[in-house]
N, C-alpha and C. Protein backbone atom coordinates (compact mmCIF):
# COMPACT_ATOMS: atom_id res chain seq x y z
N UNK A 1 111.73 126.52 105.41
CA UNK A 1 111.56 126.66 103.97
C UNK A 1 110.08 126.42 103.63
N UNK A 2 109.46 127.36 102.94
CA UNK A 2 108.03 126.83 102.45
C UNK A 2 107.94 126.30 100.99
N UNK A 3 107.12 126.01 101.11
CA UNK A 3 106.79 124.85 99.59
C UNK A 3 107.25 125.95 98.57
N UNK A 4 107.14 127.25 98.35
CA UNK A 4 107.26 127.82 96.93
C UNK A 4 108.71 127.73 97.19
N UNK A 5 109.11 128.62 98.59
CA UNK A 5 110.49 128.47 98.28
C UNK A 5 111.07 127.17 97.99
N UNK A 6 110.97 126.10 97.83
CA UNK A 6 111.45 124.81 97.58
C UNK A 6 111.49 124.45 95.93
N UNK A 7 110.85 125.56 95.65
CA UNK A 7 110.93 125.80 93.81
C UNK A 7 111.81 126.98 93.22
N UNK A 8 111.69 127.81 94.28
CA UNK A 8 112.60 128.83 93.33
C UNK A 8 114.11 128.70 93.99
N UNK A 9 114.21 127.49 95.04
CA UNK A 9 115.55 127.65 94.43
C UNK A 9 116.14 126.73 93.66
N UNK A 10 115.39 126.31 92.99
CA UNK A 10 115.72 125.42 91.91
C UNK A 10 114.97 125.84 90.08
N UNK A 11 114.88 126.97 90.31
CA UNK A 11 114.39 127.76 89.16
C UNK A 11 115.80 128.00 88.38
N UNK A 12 115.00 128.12 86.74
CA UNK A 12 116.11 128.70 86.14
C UNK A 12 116.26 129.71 85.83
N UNK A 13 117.26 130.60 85.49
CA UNK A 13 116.84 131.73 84.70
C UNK A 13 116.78 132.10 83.31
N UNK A 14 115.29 132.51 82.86
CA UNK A 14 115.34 132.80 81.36
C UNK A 14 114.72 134.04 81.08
N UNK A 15 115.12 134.34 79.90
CA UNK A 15 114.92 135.73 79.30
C UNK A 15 113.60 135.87 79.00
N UNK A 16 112.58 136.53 79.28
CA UNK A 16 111.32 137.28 78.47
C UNK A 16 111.53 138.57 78.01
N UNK A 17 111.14 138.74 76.58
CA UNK A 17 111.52 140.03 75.86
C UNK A 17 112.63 140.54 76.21
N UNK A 18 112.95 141.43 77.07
CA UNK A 18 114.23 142.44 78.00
C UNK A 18 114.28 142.04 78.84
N UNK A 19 113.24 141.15 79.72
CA UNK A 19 113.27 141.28 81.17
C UNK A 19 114.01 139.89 81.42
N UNK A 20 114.55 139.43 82.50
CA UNK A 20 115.34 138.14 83.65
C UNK A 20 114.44 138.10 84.31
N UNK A 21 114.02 136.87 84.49
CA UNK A 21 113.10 136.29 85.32
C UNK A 21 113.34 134.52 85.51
N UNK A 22 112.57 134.08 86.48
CA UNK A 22 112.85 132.52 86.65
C UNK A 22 111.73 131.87 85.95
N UNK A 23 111.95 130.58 85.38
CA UNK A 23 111.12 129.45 85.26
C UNK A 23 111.18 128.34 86.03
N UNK A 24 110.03 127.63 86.59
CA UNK A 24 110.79 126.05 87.06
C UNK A 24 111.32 125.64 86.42
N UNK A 25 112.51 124.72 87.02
CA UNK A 25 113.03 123.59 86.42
C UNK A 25 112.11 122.68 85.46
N UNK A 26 112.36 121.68 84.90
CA UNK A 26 111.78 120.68 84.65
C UNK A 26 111.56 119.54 85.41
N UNK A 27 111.96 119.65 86.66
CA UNK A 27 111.81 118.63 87.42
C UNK A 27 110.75 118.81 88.50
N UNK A 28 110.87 120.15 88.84
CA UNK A 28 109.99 120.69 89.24
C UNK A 28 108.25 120.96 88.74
N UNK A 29 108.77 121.75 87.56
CA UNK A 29 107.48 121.46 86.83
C UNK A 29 106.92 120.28 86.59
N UNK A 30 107.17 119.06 86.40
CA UNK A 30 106.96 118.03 85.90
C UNK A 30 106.27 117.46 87.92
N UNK A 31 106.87 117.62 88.18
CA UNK A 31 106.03 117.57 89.82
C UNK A 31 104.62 118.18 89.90
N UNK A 32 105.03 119.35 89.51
CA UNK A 32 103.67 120.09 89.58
C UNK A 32 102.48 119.48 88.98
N UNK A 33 102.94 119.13 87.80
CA UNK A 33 102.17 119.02 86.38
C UNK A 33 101.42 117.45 87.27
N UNK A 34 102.21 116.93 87.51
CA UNK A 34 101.76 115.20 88.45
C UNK A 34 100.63 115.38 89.51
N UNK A 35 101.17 116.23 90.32
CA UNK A 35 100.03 116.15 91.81
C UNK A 35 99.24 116.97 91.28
N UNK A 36 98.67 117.96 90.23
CA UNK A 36 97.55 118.66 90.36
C UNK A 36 97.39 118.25 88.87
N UNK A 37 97.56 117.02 88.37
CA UNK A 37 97.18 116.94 86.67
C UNK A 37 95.95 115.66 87.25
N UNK A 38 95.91 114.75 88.42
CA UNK A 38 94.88 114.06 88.32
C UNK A 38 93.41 114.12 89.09
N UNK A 39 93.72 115.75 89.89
CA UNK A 39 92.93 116.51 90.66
C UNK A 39 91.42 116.24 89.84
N UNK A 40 90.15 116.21 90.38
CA UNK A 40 88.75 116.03 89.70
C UNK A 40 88.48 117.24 89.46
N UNK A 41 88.31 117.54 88.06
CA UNK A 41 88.12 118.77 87.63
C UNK A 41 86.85 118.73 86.69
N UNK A 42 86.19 119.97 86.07
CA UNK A 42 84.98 119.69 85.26
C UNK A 42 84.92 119.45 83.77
N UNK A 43 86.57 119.99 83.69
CA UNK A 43 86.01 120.06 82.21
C UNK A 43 87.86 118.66 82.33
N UNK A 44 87.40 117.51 81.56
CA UNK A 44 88.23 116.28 81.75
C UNK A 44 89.88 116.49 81.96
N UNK A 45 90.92 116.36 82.94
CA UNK A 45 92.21 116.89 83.09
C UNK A 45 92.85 116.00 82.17
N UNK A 46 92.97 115.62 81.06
CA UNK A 46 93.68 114.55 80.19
C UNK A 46 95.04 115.46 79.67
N UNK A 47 94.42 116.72 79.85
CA UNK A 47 95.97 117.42 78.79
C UNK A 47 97.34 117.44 79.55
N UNK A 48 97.00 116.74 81.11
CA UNK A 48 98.06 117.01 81.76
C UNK A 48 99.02 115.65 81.30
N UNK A 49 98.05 114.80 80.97
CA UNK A 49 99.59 113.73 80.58
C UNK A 49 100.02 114.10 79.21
N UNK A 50 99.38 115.60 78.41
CA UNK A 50 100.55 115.60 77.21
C UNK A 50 101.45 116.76 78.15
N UNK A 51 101.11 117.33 78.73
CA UNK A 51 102.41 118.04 79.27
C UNK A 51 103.49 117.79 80.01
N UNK A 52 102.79 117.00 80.75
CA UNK A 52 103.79 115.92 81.21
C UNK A 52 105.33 115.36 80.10
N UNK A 53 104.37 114.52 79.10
CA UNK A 53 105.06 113.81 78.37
C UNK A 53 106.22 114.75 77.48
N UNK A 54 105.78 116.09 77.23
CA UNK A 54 106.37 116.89 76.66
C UNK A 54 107.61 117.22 77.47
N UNK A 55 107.30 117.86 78.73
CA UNK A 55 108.65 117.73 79.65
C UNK A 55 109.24 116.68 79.43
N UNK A 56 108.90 115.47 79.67
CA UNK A 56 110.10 114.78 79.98
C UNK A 56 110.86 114.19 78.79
N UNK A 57 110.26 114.35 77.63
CA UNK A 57 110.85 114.52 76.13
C UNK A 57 111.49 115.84 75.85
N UNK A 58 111.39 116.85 76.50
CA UNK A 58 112.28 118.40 76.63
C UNK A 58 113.64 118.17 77.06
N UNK A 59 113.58 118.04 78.37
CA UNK A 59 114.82 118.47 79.62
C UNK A 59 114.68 116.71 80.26
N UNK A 60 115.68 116.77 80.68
CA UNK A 60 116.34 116.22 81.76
C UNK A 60 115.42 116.26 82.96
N UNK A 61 115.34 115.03 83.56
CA UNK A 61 114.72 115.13 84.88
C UNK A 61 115.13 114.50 86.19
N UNK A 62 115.53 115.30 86.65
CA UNK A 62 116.21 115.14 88.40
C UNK A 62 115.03 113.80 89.16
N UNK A 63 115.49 112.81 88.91
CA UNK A 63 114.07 111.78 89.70
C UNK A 63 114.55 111.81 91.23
N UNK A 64 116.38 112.23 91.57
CA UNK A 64 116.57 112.14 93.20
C UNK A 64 115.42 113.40 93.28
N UNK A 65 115.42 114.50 93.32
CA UNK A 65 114.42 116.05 93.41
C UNK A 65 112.93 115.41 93.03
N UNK A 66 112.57 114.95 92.05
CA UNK A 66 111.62 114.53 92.52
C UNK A 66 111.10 113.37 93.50
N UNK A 67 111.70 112.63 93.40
CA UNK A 67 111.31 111.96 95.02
C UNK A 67 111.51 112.60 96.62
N UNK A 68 112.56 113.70 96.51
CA UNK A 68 112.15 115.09 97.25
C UNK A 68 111.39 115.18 97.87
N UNK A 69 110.43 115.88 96.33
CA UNK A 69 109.53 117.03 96.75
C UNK A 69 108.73 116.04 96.84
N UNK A 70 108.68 114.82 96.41
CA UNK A 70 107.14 114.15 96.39
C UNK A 70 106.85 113.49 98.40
N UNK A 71 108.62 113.21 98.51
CA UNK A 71 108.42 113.19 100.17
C UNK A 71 108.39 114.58 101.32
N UNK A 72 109.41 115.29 100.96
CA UNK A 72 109.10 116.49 101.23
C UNK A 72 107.59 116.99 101.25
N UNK A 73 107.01 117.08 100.83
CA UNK A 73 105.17 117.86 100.76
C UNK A 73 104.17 117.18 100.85
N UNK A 74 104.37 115.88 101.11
CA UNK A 74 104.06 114.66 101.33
C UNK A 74 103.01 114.32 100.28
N UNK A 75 103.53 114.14 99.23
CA UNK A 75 102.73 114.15 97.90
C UNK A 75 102.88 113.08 97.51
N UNK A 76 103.84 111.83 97.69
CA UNK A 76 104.31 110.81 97.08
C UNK A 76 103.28 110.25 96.88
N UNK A 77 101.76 109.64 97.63
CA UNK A 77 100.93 108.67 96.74
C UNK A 77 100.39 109.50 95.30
N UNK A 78 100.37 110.97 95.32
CA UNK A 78 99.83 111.25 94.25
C UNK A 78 100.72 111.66 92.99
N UNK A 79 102.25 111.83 93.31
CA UNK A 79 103.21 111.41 92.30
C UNK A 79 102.98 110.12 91.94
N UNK A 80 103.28 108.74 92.67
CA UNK A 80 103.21 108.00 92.09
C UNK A 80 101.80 107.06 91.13
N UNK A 81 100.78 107.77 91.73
CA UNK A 81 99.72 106.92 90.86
C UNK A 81 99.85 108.14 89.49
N UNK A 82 100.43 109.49 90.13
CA UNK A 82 100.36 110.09 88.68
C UNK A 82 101.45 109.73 87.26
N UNK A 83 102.53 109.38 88.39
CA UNK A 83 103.36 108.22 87.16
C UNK A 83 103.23 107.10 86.84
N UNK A 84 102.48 106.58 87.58
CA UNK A 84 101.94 105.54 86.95
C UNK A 84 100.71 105.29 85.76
N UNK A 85 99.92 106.33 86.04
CA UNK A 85 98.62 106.59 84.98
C UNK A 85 99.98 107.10 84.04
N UNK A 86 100.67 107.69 83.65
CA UNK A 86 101.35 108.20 82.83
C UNK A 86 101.99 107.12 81.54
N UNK A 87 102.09 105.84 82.34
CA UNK A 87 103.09 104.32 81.73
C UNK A 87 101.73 103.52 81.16
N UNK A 88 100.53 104.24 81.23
CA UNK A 88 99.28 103.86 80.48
C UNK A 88 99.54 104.16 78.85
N UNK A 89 100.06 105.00 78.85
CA UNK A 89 100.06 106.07 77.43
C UNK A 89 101.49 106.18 77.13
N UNK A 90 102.22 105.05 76.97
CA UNK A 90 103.73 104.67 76.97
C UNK A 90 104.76 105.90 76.85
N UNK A 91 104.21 106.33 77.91
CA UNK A 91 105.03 107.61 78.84
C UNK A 91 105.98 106.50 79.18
N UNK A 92 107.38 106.62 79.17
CA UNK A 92 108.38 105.94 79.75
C UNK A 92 109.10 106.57 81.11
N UNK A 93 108.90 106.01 82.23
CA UNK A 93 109.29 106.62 83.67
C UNK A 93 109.80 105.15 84.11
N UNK A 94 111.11 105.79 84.62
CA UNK A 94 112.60 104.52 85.38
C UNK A 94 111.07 103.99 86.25
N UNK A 95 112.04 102.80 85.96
CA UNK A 95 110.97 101.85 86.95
C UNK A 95 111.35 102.03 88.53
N UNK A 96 112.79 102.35 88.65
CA UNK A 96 113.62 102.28 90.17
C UNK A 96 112.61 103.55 90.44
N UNK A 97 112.01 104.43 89.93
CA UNK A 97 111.75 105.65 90.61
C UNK A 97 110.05 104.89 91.24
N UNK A 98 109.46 104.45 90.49
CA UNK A 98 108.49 103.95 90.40
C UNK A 98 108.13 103.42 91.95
N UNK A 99 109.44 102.44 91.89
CA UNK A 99 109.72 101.38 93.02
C UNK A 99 110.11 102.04 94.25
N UNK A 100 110.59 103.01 94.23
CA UNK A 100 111.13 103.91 95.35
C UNK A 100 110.03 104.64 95.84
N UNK A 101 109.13 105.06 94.90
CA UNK A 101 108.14 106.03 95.32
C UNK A 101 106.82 104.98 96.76
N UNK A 102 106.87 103.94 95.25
CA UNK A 102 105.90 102.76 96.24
C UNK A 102 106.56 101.83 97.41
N UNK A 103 107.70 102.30 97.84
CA UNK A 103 108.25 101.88 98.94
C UNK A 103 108.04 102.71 100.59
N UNK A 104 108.09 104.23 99.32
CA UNK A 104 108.02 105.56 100.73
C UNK A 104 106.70 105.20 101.68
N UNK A 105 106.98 105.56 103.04
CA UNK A 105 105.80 105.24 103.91
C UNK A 105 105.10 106.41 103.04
N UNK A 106 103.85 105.90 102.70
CA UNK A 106 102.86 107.32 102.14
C UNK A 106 101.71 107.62 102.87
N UNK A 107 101.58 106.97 104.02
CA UNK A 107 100.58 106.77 105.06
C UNK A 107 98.93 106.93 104.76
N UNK A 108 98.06 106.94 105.35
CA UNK A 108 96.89 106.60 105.25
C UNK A 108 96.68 108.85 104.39
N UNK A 109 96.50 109.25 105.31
CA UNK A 109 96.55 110.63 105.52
C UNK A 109 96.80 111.01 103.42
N UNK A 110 97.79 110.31 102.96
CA UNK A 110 97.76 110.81 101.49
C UNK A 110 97.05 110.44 100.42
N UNK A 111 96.73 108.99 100.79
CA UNK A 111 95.71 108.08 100.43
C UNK A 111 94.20 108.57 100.50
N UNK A 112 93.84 109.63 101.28
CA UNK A 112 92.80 109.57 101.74
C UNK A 112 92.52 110.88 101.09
N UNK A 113 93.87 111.84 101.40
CA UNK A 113 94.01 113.31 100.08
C UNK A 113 93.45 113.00 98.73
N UNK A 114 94.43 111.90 98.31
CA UNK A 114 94.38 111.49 97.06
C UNK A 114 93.08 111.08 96.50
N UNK A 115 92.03 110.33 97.09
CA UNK A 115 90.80 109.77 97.37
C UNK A 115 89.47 111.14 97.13
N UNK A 116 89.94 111.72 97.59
CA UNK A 116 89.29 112.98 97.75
C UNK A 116 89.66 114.44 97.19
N UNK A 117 90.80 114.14 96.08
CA UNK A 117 91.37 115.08 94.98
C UNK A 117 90.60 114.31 93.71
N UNK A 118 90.39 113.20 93.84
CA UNK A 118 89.86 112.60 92.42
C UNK A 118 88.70 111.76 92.75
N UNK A 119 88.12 112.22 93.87
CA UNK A 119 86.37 112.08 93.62
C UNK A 119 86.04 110.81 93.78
N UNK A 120 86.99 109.61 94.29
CA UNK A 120 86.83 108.74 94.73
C UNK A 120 86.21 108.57 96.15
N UNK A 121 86.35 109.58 97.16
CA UNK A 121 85.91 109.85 98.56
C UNK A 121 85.10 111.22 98.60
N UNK A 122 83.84 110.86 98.95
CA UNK A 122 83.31 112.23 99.88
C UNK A 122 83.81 113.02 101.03
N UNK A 123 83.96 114.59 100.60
CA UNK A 123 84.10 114.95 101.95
C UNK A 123 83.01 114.96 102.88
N UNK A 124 83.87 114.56 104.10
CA UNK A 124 82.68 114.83 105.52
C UNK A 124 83.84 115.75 106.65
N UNK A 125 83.20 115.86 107.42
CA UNK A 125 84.40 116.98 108.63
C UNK A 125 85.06 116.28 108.98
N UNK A 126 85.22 114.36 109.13
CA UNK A 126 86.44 113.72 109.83
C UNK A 126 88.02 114.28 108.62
N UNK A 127 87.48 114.17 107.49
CA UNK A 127 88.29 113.80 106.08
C UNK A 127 88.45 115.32 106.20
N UNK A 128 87.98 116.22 105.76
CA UNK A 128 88.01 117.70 105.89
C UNK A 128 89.14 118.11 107.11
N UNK A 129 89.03 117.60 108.13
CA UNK A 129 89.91 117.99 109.33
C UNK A 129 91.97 117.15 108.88
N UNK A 130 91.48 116.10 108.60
CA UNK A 130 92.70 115.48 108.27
C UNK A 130 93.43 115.73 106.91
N UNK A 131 92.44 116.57 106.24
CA UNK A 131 93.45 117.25 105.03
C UNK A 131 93.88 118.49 105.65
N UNK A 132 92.93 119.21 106.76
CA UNK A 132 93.51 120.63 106.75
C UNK A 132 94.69 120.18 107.74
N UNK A 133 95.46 119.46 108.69
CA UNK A 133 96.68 118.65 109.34
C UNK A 133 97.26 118.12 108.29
N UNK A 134 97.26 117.71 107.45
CA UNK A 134 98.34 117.76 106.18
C UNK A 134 98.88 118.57 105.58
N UNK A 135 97.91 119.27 105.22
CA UNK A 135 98.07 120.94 104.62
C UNK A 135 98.82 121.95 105.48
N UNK A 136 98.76 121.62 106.90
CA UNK A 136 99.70 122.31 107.60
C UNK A 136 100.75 121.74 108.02
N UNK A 137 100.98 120.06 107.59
CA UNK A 137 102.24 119.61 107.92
C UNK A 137 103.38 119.55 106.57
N UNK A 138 102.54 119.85 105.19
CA UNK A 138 103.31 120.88 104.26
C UNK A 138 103.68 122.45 104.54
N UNK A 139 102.91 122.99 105.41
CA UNK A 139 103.30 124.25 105.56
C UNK A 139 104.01 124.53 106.09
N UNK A 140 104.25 124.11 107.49
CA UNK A 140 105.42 124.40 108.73
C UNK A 140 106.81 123.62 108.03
N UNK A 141 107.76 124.66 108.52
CA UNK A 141 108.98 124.93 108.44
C UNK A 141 109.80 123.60 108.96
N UNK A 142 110.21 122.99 108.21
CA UNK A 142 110.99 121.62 109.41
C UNK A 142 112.37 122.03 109.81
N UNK A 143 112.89 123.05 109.39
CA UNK A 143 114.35 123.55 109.59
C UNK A 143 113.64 124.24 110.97
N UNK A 144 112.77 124.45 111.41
CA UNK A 144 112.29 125.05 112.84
C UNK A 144 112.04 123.55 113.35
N UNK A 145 112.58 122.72 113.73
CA UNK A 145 112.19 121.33 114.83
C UNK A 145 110.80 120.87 113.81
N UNK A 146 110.63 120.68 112.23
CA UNK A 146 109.37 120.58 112.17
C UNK A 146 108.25 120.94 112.66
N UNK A 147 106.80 120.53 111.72
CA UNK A 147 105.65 121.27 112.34
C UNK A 147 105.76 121.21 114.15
N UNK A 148 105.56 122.80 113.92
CA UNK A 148 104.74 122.89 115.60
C UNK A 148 103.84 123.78 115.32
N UNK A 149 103.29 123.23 117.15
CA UNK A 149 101.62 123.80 116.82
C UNK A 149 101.49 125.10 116.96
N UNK A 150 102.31 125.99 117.18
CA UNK A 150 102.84 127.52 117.20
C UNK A 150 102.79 127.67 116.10
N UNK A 151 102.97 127.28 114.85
CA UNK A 151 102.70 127.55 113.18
C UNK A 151 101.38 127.52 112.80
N UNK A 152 100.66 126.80 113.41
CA UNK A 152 99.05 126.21 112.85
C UNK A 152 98.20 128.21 112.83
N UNK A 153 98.37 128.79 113.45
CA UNK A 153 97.70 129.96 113.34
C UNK A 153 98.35 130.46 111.68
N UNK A 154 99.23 130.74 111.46
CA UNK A 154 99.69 131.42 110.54
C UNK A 154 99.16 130.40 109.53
N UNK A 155 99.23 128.68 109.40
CA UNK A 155 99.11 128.28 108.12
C UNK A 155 97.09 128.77 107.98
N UNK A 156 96.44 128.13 109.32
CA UNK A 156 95.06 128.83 109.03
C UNK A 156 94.85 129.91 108.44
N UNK A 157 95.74 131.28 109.00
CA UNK A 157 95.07 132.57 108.10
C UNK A 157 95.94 132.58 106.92
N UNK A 158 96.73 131.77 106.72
CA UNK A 158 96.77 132.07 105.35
C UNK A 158 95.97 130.99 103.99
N UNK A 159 95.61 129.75 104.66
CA UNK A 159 94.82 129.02 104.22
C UNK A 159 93.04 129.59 103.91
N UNK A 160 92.61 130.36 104.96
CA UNK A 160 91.24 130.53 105.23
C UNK A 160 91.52 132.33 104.77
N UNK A 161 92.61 132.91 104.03
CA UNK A 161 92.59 133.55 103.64
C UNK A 161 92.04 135.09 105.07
N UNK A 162 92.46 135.05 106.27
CA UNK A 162 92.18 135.89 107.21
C UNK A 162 93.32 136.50 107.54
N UNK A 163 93.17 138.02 108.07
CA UNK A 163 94.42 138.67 108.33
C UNK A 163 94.53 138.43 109.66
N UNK A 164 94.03 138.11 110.92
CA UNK A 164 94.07 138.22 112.24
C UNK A 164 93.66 136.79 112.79
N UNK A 165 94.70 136.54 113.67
CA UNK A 165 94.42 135.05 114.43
C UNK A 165 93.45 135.09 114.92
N UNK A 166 92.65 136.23 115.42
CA UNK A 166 91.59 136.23 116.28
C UNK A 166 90.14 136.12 115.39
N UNK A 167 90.49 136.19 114.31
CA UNK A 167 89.61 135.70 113.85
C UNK A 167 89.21 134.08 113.25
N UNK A 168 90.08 133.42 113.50
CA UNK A 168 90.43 132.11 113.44
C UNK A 168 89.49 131.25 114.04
N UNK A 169 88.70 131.43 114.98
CA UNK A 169 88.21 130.59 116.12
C UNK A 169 86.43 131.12 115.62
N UNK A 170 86.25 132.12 115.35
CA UNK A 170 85.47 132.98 114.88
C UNK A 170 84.55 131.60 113.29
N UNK A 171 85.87 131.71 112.73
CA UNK A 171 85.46 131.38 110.95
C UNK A 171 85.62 130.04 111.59
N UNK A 172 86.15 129.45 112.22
CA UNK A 172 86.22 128.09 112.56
C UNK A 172 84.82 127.32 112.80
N UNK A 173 84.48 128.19 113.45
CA UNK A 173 83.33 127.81 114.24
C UNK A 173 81.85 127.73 113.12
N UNK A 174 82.33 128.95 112.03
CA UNK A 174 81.55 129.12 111.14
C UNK A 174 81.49 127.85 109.88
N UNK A 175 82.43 127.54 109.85
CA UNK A 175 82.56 126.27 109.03
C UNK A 175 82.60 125.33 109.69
N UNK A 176 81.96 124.83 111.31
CA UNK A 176 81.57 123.55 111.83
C UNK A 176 80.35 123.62 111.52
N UNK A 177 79.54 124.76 111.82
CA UNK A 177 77.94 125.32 112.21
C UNK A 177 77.66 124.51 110.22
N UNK A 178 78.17 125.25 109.51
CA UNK A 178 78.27 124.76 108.27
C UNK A 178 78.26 123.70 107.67
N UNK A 179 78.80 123.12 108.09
CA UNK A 179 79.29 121.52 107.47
C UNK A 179 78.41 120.82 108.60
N UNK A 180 77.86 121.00 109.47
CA UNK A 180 76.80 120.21 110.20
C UNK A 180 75.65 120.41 109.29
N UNK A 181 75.25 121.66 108.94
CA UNK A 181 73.67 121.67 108.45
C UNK A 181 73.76 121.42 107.32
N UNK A 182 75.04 120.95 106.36
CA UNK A 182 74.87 120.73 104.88
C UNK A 182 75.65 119.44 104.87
N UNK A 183 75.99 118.94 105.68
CA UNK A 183 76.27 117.87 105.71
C UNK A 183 76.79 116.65 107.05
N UNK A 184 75.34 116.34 107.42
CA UNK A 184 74.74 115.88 108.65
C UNK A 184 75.63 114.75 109.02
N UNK A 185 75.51 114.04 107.68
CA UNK A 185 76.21 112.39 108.11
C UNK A 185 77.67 112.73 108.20
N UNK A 186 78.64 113.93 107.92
CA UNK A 186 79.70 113.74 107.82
C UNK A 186 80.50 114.40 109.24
């Protein structure tokens, strides 16, 4: 199963003009809205805790599904500091979810995502290498025996945006040569 599919099948269906089409859930969305609402952005991300807040004053929210997806995609440290910045601005979120989230092993590896989604950490190539092994241990299929390293080609070209594995080793090489001369110490 890949990460989108892990949303649409939990989509609903609603009407635009004539047409049937899906929306996320609200539980879903409200996930979304969490791991990429405290991302370092330029122009200040504050509007994500009114959308937030709006969901969960809308619909109903599945907190078993979201603790899920937040373990599933291994997102949980950045669900939970994002629900937690949320109980700043008397956003009301179950405390058991709270407690559950900060229980999940969230290991160093999300901490260090997280660190470096909100500009708390510089990237250098150690940090750079250990997000792109996250990024592919969201990608690979766990209904296949979990990640294997037989997947890592496909998540690269579709990450680095390339049509051919063989070019993989190619652009690889191009973004070491890279990140050495623009950034020595890292």
């Amino acid at each position: 199963c890949t990460d989108e599919q892990l949303f649409w099948d939990d989509a609903t269906p609603v009407a635009v003009a004539e047409a049937m089409t899906l929306a996320p859930s609200a539980t879903d969305l409200l996930f979304h809205v969490c791991v990429h609402g405290l991302r370092l952005n330029r122009v200040h991300p504050l509007r994500w805790v009114v959308d937030a807040a709006v969901i969960l004053k809308g619909s109903p929210v599945d907190w078993d599904r979201f603790r899920h997806l937040s373990s599933r995609l291994w997102m949980g440290h950045h669900a939970r500091e994002a629900l937690k910045y949320l109980t700043r601005f008397d956003v009301e979120i179950p405390e058991d979810v709270l407690s559950a989230l900060s229980r999940n092993n969230l290991g160093s590896l999300q901490r260090l995502e997280f660190e470096l989604n909100t500009g708390l950490r510089r990237k250098s190539t150690g940090t750079q290498i250990a997000i792109t092994w996250l990024g592919f241990k969201r990608f690979a299929d766990p209904k296949e025996g979990g990640f294997r390293i037989a997947q890592l080609p496909d998540y690269l070209k579709r990450t680095w945006s390339v049509d051919s594995a063989w070019r993989l080793p190619i652009l690889a090489a191009r973004k070491g040569i890279r990140r050495i001369f623009l950034n020595p110490a890292g």
